[in-house]
Protein backbone atom coordinates (compact mmCIF):
# COMPACT_ATOMS: atom_id res chain seq x y z
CA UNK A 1 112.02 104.23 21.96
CA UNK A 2 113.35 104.66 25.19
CA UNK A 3 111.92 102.77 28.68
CA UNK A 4 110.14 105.13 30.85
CA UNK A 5 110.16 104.96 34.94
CA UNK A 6 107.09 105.14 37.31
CA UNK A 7 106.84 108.08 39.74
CA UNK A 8 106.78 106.62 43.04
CA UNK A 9 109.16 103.64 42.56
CA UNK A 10 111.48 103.83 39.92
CA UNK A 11 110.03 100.35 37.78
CA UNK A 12 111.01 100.79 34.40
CA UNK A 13 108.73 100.46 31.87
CA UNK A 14 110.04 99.44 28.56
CA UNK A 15 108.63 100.62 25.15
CA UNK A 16 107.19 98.72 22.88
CA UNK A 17 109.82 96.87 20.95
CA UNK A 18 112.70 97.48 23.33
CA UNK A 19 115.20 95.06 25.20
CA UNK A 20 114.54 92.66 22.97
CA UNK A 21 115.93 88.90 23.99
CA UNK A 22 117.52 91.04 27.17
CA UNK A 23 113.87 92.29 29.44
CA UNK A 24 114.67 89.51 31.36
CA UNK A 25 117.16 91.84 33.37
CA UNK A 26 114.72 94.56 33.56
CA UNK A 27 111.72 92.66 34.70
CA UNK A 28 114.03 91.03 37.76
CA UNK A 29 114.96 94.15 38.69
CA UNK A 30 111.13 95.58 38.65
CA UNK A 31 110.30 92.27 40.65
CA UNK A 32 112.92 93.41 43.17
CA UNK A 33 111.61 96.92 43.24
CA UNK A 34 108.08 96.03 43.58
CA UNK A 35 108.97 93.70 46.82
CA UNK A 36 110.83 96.54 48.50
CA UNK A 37 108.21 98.88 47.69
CA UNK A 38 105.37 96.28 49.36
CA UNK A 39 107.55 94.41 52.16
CA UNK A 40 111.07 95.58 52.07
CA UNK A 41 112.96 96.49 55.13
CA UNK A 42 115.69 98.69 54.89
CA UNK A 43 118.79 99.36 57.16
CA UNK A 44 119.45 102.77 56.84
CA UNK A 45 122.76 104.05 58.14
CA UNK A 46 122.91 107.66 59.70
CA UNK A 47 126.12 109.09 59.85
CA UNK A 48 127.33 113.11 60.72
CA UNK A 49 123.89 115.07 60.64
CA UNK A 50 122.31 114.79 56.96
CA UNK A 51 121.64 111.88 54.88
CA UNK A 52 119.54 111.51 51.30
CA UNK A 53 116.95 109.01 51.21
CA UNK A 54 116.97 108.31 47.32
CA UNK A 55 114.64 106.52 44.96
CA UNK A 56 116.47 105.84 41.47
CA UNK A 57 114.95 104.71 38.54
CA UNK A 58 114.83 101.31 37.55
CA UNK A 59 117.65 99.95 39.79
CA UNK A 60 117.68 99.27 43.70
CA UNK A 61 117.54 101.84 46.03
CA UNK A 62 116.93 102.75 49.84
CA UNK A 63 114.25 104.83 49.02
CA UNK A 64 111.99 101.93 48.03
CA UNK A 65 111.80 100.37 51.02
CA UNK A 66 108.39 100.26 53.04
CA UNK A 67 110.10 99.70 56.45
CA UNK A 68 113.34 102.09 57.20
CA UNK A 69 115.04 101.23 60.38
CA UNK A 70 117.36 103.68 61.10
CA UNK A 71 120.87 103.09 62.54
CA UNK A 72 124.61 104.28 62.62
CA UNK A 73 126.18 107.23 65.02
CA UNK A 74 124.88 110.43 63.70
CA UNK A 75 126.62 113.24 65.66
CA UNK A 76 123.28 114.85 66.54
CA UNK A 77 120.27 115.35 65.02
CA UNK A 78 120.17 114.37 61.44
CA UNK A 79 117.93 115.78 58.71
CA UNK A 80 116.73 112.98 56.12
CA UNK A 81 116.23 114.55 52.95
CA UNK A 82 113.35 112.25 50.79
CA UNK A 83 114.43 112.59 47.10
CA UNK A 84 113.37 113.04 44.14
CA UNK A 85 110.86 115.62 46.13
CA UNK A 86 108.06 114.46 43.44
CA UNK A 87 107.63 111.00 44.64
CA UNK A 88 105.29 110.04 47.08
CA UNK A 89 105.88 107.52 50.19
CA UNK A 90 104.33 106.15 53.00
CA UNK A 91 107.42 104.91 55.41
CA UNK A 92 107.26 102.99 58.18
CA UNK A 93 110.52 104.50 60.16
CA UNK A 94 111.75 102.77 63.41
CA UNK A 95 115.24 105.20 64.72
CA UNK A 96 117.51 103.62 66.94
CA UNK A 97 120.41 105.64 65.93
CA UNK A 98 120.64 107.20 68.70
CA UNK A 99 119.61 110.53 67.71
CA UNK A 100 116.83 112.40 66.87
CA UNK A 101 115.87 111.93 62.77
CA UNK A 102 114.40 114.83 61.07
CA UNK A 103 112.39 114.20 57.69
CA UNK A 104 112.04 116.60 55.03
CA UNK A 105 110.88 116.35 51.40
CA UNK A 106 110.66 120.25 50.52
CA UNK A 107 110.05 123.39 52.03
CA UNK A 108 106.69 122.46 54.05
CA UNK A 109 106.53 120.61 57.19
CA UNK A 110 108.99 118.12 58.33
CA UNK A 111 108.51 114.80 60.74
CA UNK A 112 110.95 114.43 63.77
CA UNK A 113 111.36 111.28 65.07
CA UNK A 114 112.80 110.41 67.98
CA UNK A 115 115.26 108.16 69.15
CA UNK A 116 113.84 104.99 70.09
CA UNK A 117 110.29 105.85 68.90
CA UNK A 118 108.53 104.44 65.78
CA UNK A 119 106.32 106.45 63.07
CA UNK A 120 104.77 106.15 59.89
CA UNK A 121 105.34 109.04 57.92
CA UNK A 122 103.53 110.07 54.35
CA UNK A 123 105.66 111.96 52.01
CA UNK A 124 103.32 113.84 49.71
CA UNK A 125 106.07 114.24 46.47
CA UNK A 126 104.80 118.26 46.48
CA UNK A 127 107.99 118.89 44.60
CA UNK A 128 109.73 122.21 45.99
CA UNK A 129 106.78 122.75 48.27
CA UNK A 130 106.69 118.92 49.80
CA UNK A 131 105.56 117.66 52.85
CA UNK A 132 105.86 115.68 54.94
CA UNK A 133 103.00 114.23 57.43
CA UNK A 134 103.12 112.14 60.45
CA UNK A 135 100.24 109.37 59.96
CA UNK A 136 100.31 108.55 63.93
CA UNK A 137 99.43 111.72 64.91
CA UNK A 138 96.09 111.42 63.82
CA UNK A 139 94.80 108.78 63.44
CA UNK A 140 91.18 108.00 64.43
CA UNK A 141 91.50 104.34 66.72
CA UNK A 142 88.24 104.29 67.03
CA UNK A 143 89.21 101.29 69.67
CA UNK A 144 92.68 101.07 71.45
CA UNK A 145 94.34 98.18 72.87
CA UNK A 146 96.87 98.46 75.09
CA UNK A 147 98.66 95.15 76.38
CA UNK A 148 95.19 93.40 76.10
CA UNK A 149 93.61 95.97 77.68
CA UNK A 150 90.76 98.13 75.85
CA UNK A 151 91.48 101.90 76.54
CA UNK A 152 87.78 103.30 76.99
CA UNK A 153 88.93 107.02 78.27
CA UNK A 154 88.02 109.61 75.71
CA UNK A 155 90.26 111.93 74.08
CA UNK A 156 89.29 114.66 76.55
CA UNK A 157 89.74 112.69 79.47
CA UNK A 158 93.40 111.27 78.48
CA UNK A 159 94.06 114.95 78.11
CA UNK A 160 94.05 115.63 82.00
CA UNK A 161 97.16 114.11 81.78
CA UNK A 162 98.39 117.23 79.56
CA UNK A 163 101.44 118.84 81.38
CA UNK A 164 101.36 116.01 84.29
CA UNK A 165 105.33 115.76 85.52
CA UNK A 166 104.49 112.80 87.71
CA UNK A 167 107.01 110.10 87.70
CA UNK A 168 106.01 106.68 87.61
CA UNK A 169 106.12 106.28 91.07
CA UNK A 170 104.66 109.13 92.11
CA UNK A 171 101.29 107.85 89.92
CA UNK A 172 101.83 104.36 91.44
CA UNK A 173 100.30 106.24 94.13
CA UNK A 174 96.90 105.52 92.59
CA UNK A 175 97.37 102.28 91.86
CA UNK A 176 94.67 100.40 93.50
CA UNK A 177 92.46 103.52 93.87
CA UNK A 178 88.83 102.69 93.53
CA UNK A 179 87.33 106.52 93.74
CA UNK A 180 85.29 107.43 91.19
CA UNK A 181 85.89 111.02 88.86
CA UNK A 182 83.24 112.51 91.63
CA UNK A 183 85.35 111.31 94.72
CA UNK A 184 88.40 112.08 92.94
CA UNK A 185 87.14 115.63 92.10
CA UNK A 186 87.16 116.45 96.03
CA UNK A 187 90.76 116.99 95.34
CA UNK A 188 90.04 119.71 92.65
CA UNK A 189 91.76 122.99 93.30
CA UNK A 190 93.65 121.51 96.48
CA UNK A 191 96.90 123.12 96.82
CA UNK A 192 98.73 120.55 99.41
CA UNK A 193 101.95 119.29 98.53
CA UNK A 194 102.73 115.55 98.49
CA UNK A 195 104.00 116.06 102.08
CA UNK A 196 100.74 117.50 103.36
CA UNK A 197 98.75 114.73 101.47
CA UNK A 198 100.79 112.05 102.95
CA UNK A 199 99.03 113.67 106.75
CA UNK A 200 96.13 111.38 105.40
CA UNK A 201 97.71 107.75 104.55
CA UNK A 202 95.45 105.26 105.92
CA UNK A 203 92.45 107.83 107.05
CA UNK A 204 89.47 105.97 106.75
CA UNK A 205 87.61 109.04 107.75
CA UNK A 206 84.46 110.49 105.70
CA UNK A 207 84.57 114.25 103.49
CA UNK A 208 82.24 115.64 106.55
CA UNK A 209 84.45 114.27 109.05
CA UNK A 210 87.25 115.73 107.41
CA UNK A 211 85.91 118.76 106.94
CA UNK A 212 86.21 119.43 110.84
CA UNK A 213 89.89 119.59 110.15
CA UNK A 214 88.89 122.89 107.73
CA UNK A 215 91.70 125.69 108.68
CA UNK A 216 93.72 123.47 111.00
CA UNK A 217 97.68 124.04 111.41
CA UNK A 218 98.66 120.91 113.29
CA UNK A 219 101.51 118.97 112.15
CA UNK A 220 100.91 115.26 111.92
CA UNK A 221 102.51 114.71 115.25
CA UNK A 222 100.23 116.62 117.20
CA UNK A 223 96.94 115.13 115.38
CA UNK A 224 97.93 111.69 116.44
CA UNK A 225 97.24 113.05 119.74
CA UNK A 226 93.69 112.72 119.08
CA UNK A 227 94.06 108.85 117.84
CA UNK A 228 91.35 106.95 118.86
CA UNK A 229 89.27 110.19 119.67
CA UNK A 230 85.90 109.35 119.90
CA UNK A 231 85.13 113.15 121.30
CA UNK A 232 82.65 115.74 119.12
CA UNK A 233 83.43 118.84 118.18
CA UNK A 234 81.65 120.45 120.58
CA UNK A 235 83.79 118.31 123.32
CA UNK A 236 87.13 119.41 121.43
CA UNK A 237 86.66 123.04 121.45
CA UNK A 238 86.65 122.61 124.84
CA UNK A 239 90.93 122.13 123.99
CA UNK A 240 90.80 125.40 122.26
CA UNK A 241 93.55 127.72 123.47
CA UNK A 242 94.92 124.52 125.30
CA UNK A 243 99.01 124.36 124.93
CA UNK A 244 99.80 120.66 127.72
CA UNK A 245 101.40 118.18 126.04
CA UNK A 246 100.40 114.97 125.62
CA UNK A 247 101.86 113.64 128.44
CA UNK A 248 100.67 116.41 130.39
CA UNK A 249 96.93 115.91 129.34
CA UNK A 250 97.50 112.10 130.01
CA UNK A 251 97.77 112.98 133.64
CA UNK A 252 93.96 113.69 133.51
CA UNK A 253 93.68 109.75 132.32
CA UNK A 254 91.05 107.67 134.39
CA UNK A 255 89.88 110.91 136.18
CA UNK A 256 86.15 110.95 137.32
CA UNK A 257 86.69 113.63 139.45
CA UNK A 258 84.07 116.68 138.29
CA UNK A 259 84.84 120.42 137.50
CA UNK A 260 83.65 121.61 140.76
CA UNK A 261 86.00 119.16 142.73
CA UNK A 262 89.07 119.67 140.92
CA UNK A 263 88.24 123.66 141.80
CA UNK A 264 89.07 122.67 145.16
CA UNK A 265 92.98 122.69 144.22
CA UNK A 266 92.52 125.94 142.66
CA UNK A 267 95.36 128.30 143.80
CA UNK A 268 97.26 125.39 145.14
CA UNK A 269 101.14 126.13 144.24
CA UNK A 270 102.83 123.65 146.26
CA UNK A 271 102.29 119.53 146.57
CA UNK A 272 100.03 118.94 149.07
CA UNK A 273 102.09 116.39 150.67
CA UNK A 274 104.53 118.59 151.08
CA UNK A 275 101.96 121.47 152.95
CA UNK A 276 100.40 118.31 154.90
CA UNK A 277 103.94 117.20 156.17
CA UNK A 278 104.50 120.59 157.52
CA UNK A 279 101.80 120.58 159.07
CA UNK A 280 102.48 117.89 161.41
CA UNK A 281 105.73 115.93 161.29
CA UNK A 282 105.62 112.28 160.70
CA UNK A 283 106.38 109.86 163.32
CA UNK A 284 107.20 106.14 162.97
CA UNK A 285 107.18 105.02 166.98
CA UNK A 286 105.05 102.17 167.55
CA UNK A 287 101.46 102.11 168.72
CA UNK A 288 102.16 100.70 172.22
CA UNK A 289 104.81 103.77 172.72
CA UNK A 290 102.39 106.18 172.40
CA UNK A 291 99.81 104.74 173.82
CA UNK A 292 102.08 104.47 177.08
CA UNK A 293 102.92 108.29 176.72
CA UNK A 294 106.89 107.67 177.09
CA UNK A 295 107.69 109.39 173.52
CA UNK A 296 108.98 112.49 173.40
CA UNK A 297 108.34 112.84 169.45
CA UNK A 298 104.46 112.89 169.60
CA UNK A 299 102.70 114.75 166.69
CA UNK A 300 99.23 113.81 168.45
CA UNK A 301 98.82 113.56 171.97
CA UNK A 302 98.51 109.96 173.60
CA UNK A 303 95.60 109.01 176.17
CA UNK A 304 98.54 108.31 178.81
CA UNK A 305 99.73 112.14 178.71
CA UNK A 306 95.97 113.72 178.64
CA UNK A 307 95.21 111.44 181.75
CA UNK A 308 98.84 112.96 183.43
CA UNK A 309 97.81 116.86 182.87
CA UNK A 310 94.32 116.08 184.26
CA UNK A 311 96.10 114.36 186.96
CA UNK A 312 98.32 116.59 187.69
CA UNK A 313 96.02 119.55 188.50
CA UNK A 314 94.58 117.23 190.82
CA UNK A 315 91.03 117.12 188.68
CA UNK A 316 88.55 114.90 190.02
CA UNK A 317 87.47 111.56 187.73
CA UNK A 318 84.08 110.30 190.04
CA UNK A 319 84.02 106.82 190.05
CA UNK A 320 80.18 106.86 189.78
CA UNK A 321 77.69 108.53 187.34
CA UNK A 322 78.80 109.41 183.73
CA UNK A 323 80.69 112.80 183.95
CA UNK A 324 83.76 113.76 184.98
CA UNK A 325 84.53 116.79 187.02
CA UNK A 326 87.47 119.03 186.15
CA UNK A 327 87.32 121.36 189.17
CA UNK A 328 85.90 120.19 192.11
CA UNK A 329 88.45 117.98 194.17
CA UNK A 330 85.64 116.45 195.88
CA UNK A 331 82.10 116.89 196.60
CA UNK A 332 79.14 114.41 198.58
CA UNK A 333 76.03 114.27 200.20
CA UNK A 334 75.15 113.76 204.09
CA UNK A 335 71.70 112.85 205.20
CA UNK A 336 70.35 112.57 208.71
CA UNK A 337 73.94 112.11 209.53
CA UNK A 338 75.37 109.45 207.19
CA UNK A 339 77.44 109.70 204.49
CA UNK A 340 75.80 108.73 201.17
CA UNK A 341 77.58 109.75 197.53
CA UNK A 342 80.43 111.79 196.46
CA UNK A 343 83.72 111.93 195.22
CA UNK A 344 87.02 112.00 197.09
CA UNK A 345 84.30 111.57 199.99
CA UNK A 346 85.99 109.17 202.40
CA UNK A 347 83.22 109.51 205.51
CA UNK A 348 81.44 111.79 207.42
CA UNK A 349 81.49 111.43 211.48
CA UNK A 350 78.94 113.43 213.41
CA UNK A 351 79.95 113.05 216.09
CA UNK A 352 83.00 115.72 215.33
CA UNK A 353 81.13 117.03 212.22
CA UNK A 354 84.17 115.86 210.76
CA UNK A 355 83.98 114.63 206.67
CA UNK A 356 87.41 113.12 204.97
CA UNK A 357 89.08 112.99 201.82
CA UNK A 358 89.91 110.10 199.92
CA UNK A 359 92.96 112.13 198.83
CA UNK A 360 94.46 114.79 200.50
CA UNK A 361 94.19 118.26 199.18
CA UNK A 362 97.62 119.99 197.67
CA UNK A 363 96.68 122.49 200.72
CA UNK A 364 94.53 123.70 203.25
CA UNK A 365 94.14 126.60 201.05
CA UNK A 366 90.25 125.56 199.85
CA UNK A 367 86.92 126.90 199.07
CA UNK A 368 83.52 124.94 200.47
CA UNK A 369 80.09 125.78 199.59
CA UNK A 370 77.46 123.79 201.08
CA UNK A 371 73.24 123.78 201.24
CA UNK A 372 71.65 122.50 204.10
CA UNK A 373 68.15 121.37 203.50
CA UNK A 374 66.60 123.32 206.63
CA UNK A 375 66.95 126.44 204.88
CA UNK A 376 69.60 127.69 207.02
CA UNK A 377 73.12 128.33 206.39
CA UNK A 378 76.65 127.27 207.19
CA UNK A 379 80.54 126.65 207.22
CA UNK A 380 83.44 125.01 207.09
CA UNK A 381 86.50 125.41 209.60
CA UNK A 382 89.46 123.47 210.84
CA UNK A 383 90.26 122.61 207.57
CA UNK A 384 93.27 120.67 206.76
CA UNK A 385 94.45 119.07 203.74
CA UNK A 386 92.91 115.50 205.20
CA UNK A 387 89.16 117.28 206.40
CA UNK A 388 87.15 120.05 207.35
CA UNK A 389 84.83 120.33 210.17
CA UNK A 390 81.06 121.69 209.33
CA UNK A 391 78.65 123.95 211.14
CA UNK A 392 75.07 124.57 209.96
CA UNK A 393 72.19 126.63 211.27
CA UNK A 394 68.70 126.16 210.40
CA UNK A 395 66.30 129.35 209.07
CA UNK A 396 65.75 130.57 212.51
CA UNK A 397 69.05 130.82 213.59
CA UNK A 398 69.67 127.69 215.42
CA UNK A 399 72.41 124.87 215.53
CA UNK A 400 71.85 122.21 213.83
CA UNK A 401 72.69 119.22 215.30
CA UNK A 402 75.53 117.46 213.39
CA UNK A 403 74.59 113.88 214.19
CA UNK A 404 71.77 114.23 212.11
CA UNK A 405 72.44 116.99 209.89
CA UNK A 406 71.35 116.68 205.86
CA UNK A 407 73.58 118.83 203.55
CA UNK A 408 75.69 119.01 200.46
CA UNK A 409 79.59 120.21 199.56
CA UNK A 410 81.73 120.69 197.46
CA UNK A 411 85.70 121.48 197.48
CA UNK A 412 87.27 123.88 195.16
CA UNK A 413 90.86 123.76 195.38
């Protein structure tokens, strides 16, 4: 009676009575079957873009191995065809051939695997209908492990991740991060691009405080105006409309002036240096020049020149009392005869009811007006530019004698 195979590896099983003195060959070759089948690793070499994966009975083959590692220079993506289609396997399949390997048993579903990837793959020996299943698509972890590390996200949160083109870099980003999913979720539905996120590296302010930036257009450059801002709102609307610059706004630095006193410059369109120099032109001769009057470049009148004009119009300065007079050129008193006060009063003589300047007059041309104190009247005559001769007359009409005549004067020249 003939030997008879198993399904799934190919061991032959000898009848009863068979391979006598010669089973010794068949059971070494069932040994080496049944170590394939449980630890074998298999180079498997890829070549063009199909290859059969076979499992013969009772001798060696590359289907029987547990562990296929895939190698060669397939010239693109190369289907694997698992035969006999009725035998099931459970492969362990590492491909480093370069290309993409495509596993097929029968007309159902087929297992891609990918160039430097690693899958285990069941074949379910379905015969023309075979399938084939990828094991490490679904398999329940329970618990995974990753580099030490326990991976404690659920399914549905690793699935955020779903359709994320982030490079490594860019999600580097995060690294550090210590948000939680609610302080994270403040970015939900945000539209900014990288670029406009980037405005924020190394804000340390709060959501409220950056919710005053809600609607703003400012580039980064012209919100770093406002670093170290400790100004409200309220005080920063006050900028609303405002186009200075920077260094235009700086000007008002250290300013304590108040609204109402920088008003007073309102409508000024020319530097007020520039108005005040018009005004009156600068001088630089020395103090002791102008005091002395002898400049001819004075923008303020000296002492020396005021004293001139006054002198030169012949005003009187009295040399007594507190005033001085700026029209009469002299004035006095007589009493009983005798001279007593004045100014450009040199004496009085009775005798010729003669009284004397100090200073002669410019002319004779002068004006006197007197007041005797007997109620009377009088005049002078004879005047020259020295004196003046006076005549009085009492209330009834009589001369007064001069010798002890009271009266005052006073010269207008």
């Amino acid at each position: 009676m003939p030997s008879t195979y198993t399904t799934n590896g190919g061991i032959e099983l000898p009848a009863n009575g068979e391979q006598a003195s010669t089973w010794g060959t068949t059971v070494n070759d069932n040994m080496q079957i049944i170590d394939r089948l449980t630890n074998g690793v298999g180079a498997i070499t890829l070549s063009g873009t199909t290859h059969t994966l076979t499992t013969s009975n009772g001798t060696l083959s590359d289907g029987q191995y547990s562990v296929l590692v895939l190698g060669g220079s397939p010239s693109g993506t190369n289907t694997v065809t698992v035969d006999p289609n009725d035998a099931q396997h459970v492969y362990i399949v590492k491909n480093a051939s370069g290309q993409t390997a495509t596993f097929t048993q029968g007309s159902g579903a087929n297992v891609s695997v990918l160039n430097g990837t690693t899958k285990i793959i069941y074949c379910d020996g379905g015969g023309t209908g075979a399938v084939v299943v990828d094991l490490t698509g679904s398999i329940d972890l329970g618990a995974l492990i990753v580099n030490g590390i326990t991976v404690t996200a659920t399914g549905t949160e690793l699935n955020i991740l779903d359709g994320v083109t982030s490079t490594t870099a860019e999600l580097n980003i995060l690294d550090g991060v210590t948000a939680d999913a609610a302080e994270l979720n403040i970015l939900d539905g945000v539209t900014a691009t990288t670029a406009e996120l980037n405005i924020l590296d190394g804000v340390t302010s709060t959501t409220a405080e950056l919710n005053i930036l809600d609607g703003v257009t400012a580039t980064t450059a012209e919100l770093n105006i406002l670093d170290g801002v400790t100004a409200t709102t309220a005080e920063l609307n006050i900028l609303d409309g405002v186009t200075s610059t920077t260094a235009e706004l700086n000007i008002l630095d250290g300013v304590s002036a108040t609204t109402a006193e920088i008003n007073y410059v309102g409508g000024v369109t020319s530097a007020l240096q520039t108005q005040l120099d018009a005004k009156a032109a600068d001088t630089t001769q020395s103090e002791a020049t102008w005091e002395a009057g002898t400049s001819t470049t004075e923008s303020v009148v000296s002492p020396a020149k005021v004293k001139a004009a006054i002198d030169e119009n012949n005003f009187v300065t009295q040399t007594t009392g507190s005033a001085p007079f700026y029209a009469a050129r002299a004035f006095g008193t007589v009493t009983n005869g005798s001279k007593q006060d004045g100014q450009n009063f040199a004496s009085y003589s009775g005798s010729t009811a003669t009284v004397t300047f100090t200073t002669a007059m410019p002319n004779a041309s002068f004006a006197v007006a007197m007041h005797g104190f007997s109620r009377g009247g009088g005049y002078a005559y004879d005047k020259t530019t020295t004196s003046f001769k006076v005549a009085l007359w009492s209330s009834g009409g009589n001369a007064v004698t001069m010798t002890t005549a009271t009266f005052d004067f006073a010269v207008f020249a």
